[in-house]
Protein backbone atom coordinates (compact mmCIF):
# COMPACT_ATOMS: atom_id res chain seq x y z
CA UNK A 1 -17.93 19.31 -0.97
CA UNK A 2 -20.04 16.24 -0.85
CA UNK A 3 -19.26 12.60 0.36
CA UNK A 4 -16.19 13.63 1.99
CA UNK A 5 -13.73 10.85 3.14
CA UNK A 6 -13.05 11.11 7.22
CA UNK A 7 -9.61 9.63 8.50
CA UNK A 8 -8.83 10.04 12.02
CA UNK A 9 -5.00 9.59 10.85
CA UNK A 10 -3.25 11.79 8.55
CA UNK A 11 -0.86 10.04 6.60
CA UNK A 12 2.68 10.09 5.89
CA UNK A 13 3.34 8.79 2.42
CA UNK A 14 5.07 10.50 -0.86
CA UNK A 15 2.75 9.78 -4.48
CA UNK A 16 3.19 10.78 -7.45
CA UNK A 17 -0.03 12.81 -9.07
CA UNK A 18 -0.12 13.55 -12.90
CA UNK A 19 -1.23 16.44 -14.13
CA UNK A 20 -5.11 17.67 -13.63
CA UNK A 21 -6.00 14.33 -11.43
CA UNK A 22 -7.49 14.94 -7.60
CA UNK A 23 -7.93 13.71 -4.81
CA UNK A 24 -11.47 14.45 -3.23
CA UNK A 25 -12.60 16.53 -0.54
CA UNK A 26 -11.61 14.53 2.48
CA UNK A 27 -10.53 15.51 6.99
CA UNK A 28 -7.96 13.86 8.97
CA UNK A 29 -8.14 13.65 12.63
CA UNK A 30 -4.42 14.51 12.40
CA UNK A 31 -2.79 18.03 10.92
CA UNK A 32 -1.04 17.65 7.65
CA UNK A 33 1.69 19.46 5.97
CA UNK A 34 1.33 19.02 2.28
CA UNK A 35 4.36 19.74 0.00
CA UNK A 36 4.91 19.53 -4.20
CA UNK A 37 8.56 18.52 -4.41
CA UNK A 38 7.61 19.10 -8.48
CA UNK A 39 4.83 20.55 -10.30
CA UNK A 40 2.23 22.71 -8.80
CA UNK A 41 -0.47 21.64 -5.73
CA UNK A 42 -3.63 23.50 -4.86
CA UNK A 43 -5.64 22.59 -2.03
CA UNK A 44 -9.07 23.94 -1.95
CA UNK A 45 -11.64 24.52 0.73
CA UNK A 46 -14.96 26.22 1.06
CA UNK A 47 -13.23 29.09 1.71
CA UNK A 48 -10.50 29.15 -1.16
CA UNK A 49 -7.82 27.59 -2.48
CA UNK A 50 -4.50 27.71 -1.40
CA UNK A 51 -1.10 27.26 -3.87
CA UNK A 52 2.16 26.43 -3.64
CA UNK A 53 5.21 25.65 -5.99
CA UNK A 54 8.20 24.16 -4.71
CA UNK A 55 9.48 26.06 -2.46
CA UNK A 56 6.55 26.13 -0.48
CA UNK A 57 4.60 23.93 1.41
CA UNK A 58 0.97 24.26 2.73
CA UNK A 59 -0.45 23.46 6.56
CA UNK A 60 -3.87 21.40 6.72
CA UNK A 61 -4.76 21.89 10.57
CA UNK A 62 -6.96 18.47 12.02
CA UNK A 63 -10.48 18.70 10.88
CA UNK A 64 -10.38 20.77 7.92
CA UNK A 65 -12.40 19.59 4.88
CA UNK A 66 -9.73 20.00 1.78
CA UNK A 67 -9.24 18.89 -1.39
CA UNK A 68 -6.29 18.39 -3.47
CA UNK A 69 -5.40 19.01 -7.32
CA UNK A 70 -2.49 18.52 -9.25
CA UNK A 71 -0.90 21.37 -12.23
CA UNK A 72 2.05 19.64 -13.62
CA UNK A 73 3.62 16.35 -12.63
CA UNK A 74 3.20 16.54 -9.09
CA UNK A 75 5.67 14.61 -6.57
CA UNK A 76 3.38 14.91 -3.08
CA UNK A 77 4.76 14.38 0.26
CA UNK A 78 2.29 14.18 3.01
CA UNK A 79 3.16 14.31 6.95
CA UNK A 80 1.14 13.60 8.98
CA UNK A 81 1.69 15.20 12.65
CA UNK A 82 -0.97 14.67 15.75
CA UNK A 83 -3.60 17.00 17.12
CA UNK A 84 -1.52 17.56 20.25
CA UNK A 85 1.36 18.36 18.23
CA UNK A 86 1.14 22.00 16.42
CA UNK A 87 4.00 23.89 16.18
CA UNK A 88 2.17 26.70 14.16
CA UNK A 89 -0.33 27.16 16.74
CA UNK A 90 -2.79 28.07 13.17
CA UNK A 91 -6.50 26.77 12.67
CA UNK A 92 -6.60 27.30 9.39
CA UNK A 93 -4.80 26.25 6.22
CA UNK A 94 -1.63 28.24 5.48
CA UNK A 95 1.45 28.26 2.79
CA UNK A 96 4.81 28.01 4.47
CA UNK A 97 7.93 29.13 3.02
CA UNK A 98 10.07 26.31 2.35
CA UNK A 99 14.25 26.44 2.32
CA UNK A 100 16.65 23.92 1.18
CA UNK A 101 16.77 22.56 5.13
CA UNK A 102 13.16 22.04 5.56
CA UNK A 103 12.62 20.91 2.04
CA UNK A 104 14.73 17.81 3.08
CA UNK A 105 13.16 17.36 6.41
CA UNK A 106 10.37 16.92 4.64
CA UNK A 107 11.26 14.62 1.91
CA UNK A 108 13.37 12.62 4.70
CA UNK A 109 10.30 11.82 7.17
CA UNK A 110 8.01 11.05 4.47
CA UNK A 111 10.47 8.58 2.39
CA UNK A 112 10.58 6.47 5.63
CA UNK A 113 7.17 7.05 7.39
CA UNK A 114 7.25 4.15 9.48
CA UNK A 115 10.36 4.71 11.04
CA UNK A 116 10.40 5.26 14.90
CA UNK A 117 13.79 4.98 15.82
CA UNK A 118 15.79 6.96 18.16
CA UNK A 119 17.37 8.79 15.00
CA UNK A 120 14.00 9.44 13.13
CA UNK A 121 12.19 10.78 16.49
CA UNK A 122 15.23 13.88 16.40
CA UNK A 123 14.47 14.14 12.76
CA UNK A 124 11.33 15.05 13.13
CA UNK A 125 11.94 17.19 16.09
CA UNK A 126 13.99 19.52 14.03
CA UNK A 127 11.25 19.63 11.59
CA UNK A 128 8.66 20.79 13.98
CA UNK A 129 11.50 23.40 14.36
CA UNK A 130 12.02 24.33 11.32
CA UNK A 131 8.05 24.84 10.71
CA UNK A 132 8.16 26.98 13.70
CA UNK A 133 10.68 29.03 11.97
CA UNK A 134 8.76 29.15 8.70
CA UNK A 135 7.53 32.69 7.57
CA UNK A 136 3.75 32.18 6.29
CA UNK A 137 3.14 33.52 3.11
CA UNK A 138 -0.09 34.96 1.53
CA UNK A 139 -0.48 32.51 -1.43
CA UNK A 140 -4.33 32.12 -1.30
CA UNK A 141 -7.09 32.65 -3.41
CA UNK A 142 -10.15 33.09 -1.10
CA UNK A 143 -13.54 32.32 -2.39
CA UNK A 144 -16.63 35.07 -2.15
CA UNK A 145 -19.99 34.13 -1.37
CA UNK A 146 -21.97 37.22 -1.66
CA UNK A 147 -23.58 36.31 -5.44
CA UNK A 148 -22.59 39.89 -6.66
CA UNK A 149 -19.02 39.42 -5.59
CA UNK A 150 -19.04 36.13 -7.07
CA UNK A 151 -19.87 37.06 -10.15
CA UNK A 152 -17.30 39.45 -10.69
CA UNK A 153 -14.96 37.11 -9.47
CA UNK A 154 -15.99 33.86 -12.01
CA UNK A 155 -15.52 36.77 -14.83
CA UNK A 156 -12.29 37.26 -14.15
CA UNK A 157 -11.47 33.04 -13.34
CA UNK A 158 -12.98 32.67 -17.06
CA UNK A 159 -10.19 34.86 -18.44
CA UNK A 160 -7.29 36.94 -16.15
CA UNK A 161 -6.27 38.77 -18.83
CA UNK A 162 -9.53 40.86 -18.46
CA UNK A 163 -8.24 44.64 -18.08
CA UNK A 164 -11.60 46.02 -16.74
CA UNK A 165 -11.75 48.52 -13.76
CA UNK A 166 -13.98 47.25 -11.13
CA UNK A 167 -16.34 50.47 -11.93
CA UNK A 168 -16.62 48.78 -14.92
CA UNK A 169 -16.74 45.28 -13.89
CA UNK A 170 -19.36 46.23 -11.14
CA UNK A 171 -22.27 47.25 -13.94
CA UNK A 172 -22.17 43.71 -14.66
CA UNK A 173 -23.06 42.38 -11.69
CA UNK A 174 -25.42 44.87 -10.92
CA UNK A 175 -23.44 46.08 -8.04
CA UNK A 176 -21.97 49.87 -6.84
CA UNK A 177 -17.68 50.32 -6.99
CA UNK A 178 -18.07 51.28 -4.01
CA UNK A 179 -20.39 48.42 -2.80
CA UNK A 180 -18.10 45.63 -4.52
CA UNK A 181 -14.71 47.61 -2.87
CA UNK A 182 -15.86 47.03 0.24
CA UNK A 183 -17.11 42.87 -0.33
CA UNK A 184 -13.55 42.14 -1.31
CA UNK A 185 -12.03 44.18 1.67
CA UNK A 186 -14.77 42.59 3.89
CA UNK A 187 -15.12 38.64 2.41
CA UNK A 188 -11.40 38.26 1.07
CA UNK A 189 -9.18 40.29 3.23
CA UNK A 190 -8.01 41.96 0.52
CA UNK A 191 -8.47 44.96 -2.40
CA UNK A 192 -9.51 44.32 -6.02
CA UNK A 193 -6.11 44.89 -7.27
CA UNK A 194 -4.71 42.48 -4.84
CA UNK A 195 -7.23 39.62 -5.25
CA UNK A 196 -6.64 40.34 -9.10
CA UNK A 197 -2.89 39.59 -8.47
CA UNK A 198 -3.08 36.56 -6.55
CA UNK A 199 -5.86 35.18 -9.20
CA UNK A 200 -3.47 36.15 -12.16
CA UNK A 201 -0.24 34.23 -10.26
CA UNK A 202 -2.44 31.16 -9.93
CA UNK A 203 -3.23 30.83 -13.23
CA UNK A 204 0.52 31.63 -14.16
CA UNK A 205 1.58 29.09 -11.84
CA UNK A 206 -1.18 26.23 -13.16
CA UNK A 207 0.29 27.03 -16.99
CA UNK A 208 3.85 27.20 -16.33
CA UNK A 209 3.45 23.52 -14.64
CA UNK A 210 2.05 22.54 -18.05
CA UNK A 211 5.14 23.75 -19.65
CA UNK A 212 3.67 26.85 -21.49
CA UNK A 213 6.16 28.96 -22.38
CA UNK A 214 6.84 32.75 -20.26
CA UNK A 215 5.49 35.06 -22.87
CA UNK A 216 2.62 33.50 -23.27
CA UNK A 217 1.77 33.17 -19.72
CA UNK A 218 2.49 36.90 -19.06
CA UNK A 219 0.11 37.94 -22.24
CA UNK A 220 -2.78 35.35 -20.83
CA UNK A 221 -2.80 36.28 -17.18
CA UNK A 222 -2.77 40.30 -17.71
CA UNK A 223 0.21 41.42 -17.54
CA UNK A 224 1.50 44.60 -19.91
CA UNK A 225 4.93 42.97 -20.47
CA UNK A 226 6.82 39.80 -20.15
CA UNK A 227 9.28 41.61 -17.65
CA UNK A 228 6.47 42.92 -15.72
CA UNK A 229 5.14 39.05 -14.86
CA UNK A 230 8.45 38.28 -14.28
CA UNK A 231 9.05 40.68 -11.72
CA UNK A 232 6.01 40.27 -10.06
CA UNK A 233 6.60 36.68 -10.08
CA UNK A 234 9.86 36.92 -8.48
CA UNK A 235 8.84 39.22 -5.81
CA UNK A 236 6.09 36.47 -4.76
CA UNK A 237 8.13 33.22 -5.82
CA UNK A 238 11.55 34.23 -4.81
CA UNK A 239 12.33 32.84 -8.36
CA UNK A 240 12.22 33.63 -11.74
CA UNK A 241 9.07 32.09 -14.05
CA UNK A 242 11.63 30.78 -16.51
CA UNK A 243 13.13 28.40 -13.94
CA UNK A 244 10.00 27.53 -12.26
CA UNK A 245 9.72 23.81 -13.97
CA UNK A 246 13.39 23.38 -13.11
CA UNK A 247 13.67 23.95 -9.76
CA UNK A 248 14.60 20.64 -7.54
């Protein structure tokens, strides 16, 4: 990630992102918890990208090099919180489960962010809470660097839908099934078919925030039926794809 922004503070601020625009690669001094109150946010480091809907939020710990996109209409709130302070005790960037409590935690401490009075510093205590309480989720997309694992894995970014076994897969990048098994179990924390999942959910995610309709997302990210996307979306969403846009 070249020319990458450095500012000691994190801050606390809500923006509005439209669809597809950025911000670059940038670190903060401070940690960050980044949440989409609308649309979809990915935040992407050298070692993957991490995705969240609205009802989660993701955890940028001081120092990490991240970028940000926005898939839909994005309403960001950023909060900033200070090296001392981490109530998740994590070094590297997580999703968080958000519920209705925490959501408006959030959206109350960054609608004020200059606010330090006596009422504002308990706010923000039973945020740090509330993160505490937080289950983390395994919404991540991790990146491969080995160039034969890599190449398998671009295939499949180029089109999800792509129903070939890894055996089969494997002869194009002149790796072993066996040999490309053990890179994603080794690089990515995770078998084929579960890296395949989380890449086909992305992409789900990215075109429902652009408003393509359910069918069509189940039939361009893989899945055999519309029912099977939806109940694999619900089991990792807690919702159903048909209500993802309107969620609060």
């Amino acid at each position: 990630m070249p020319d990458i922004r450095h500012s000691p503070e994190a801050p606390t601020r809500t923006q509005a992102m439209a669809p597809g625009e950025r911000i670059d690669a940038h670190r903060h001094d401070d940690h960050q918890v980044v949440y989409a109150g609308s649309g979809v946010l990915a935040v992407t480091t050298d070692a993957g990208t991490w995705f969240a809907p609205g009802t989660r939020a993701i955890w940028v710990p001081a120092g990490c090099v991240h970028a940000h996109r926005a898939h839909g209409h994005l309403a960001l709130h950023l909060l900033g919180l200070p090296a001392d302070t981490n109530p998740l005790g994590l070094d590297a960037p997580t999703v968080l489960s958000v519920d209705p409590l925490l959501r408006e935690l959030i959206l109350a401490c960054t609608r004020s962010p200059h606010d330090d009075t006596p009422e504002r510093l308990r706010l923000r205590a039973v945020l740090l809470d509330r993160l505490r309480a937080s289950p983390q989720q395994p919404v991540q997309l991790p990146a491969p660097t080995d160039p034969r694992l890599k190449a398998v894995c671009d295939l499949l970014h180029q089109d999800p839908a792509d129903p070939r076994t890894l055996a089969a897969l494997a002869t194009t990048a002149g790796a072993g099934e066996r040999t490309l098994s053990r890179l994603f179990r080794r690089e990515l924390g995770m078998t084929f078919p579960q890296w395949r999942t989380q890449l086909r959910l992305y992409h789900a995610l990215r075109m429902l925030a652009d408003d393509v309709p359910v069918t069509t997302v189940a039939h361009h990210c893989g899945w055999s039926s519309t029912s099977a996307f939806i109940d694999v979306f619900r089991r990792a969403f807690g919702y159903t794809p048909g209500t993802h846009n309107r969620r609060p």
